[in-house]
Protein backbone atom coordinates (compact mmCIF):
# COMPACT_ATOMS: atom_id res chain seq x y z
CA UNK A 1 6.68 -16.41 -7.52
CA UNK A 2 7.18 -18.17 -4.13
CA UNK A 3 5.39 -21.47 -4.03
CA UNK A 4 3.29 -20.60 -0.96
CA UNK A 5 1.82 -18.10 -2.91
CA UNK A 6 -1.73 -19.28 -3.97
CA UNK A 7 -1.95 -18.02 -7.94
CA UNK A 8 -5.48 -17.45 -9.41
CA UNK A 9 -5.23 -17.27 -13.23
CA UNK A 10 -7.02 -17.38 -16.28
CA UNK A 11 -6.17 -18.01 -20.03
CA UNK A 12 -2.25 -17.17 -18.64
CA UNK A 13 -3.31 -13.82 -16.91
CA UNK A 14 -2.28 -13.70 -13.35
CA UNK A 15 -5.26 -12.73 -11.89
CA UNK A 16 -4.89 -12.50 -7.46
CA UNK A 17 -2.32 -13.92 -5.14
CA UNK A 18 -3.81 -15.31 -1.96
CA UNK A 19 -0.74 -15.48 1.03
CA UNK A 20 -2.41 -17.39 3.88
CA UNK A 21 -1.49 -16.29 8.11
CA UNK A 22 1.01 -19.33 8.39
CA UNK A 23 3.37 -17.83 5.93
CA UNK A 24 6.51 -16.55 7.44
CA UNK A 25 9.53 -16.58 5.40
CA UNK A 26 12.93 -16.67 6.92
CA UNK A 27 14.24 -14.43 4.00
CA UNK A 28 12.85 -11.41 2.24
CA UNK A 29 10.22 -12.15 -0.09
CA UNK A 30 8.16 -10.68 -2.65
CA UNK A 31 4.12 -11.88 -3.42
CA UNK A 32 4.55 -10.03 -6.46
CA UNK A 33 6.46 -9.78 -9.48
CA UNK A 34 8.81 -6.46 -9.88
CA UNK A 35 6.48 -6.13 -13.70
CA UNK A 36 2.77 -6.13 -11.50
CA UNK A 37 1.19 -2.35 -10.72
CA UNK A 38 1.65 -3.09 -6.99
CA UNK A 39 4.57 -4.92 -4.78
CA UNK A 40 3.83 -6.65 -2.11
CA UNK A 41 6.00 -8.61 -0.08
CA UNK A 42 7.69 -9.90 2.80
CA UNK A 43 10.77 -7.83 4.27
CA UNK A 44 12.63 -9.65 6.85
CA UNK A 45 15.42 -8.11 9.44
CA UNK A 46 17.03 -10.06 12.21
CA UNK A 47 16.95 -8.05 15.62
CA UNK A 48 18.81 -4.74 15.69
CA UNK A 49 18.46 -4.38 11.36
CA UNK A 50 17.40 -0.94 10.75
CA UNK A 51 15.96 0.44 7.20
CA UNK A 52 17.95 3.76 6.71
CA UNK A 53 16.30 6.64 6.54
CA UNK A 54 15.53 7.24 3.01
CA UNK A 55 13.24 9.48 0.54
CA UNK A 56 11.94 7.69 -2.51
CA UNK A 57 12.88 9.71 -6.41
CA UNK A 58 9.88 10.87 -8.07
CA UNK A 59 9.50 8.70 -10.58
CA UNK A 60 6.33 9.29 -13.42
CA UNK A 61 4.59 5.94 -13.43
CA UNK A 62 1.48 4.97 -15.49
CA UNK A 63 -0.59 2.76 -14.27
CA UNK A 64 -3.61 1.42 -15.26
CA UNK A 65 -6.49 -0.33 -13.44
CA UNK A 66 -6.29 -0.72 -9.68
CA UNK A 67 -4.73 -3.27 -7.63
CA UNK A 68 -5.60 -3.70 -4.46
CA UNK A 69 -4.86 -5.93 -0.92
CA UNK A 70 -7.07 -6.98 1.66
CA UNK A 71 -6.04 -8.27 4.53
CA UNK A 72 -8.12 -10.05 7.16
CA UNK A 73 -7.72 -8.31 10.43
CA UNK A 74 -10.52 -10.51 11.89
CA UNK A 75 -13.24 -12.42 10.86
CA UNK A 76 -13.75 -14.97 7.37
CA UNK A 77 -15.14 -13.92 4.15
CA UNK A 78 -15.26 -15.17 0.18
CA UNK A 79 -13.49 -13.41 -1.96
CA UNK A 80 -15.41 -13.61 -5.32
CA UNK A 81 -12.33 -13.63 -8.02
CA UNK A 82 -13.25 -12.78 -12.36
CA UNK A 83 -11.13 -12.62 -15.66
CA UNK A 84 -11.07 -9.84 -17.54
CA UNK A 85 -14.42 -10.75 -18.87
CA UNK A 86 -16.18 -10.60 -15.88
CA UNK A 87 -16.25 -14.32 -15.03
CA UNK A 88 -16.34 -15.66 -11.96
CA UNK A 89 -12.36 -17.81 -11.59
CA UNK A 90 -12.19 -18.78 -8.13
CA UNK A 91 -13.56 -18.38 -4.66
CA UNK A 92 -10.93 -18.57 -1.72
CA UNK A 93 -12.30 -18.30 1.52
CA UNK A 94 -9.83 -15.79 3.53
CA UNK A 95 -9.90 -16.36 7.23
CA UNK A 96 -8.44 -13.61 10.25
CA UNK A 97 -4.17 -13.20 8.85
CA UNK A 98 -4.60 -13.97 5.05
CA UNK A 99 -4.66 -11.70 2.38
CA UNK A 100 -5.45 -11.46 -1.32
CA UNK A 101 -3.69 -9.86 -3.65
CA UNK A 102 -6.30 -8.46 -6.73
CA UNK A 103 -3.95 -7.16 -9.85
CA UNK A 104 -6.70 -4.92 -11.20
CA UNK A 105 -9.59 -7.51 -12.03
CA UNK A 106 -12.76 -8.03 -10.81
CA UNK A 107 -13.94 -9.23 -7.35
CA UNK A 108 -16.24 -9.07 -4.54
CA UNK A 109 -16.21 -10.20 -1.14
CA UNK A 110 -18.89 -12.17 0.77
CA UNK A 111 -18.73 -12.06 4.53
CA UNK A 112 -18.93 -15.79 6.61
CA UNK A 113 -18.82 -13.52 9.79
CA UNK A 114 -18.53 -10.19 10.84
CA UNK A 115 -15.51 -9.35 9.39
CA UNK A 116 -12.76 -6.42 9.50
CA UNK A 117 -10.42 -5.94 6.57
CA UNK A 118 -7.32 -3.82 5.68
CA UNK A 119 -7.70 -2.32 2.17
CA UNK A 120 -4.90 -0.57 0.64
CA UNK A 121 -4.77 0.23 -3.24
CA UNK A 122 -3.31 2.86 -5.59
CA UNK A 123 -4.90 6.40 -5.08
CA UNK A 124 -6.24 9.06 -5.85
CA UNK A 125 -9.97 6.94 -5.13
CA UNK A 126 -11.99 9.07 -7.78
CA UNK A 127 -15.25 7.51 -5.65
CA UNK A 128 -18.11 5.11 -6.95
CA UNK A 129 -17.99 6.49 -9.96
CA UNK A 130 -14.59 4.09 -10.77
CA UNK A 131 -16.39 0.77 -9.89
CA UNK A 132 -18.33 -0.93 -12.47
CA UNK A 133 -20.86 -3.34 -11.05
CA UNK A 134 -20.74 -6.81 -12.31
CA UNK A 135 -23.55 -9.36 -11.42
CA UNK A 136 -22.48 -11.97 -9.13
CA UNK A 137 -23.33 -15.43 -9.51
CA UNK A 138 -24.42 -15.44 -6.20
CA UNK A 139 -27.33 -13.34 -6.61
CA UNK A 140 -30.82 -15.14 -6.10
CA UNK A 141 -32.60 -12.64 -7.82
């Protein structure tokens, strides 16, 4: 992994990548490792490169969990990081051109302002019905 990617792990499990606005690599990078559910990474061209036109094979993947990024388009947040037994890991505060990486494990995000992020993730969304709630250390009640 490239070392300006920020790793949050726990007991060896790779848990989020944080890659913050100042990054930009000279060369094409991945975030990710070609093994993780989702690849994300810098692809660099030098004026006039062009990305032939190209259809992708349909190739039968199973994947489990969901991995998601989120990308601050503008604003600052938290993002509340857990293991895989619900444990709160680390909380990076994201500001307007980072984004986090989550490989499939718990999180949350607490906004420092108002706040606009990208979200992509795997789909279908089967709707609220695929989150499990956990209870954030945060919480005052």
């Amino acid at each position: 992994m490239p070392d300006f990617v920020e790793q949050i792990a726990s007991n060896g499990k790779l848990l989020a990548c944080v890659v913050r606005r100042q990054v930009s690599p000279g060369a094409t990078t991945f975030v990710t490792e070609p093994n993780l559910n989702l690849q994300v990474g810098f692809v660099v061209y030098p004026a006039g490169g062009e990305v032939q036109p190209h259809a992708h094979r349909p190739v039968d993947r199973h994947i489990v969990g969901t991995s998601e990024v989120l990308l601050v388009k503008r604003g600052r947040c938290v993002v509340d990081v857990y293991d895989d037994e619900n444990r709160l890991v680390a909380s990076p505060v994201l500001e307007t051109g980072d984004l986090i990486v989550v490989l499939g494990y718990g999180h949350g995000c607490r906004m420092l302002e108002d706040t606009v992020l990208l979200e992509v993730k795997q789909g279908p969304y089967l709707g609220p019905d695929e989150k499990v709630s956990l209870r954030s250390p945060h919480d005052r009640s």
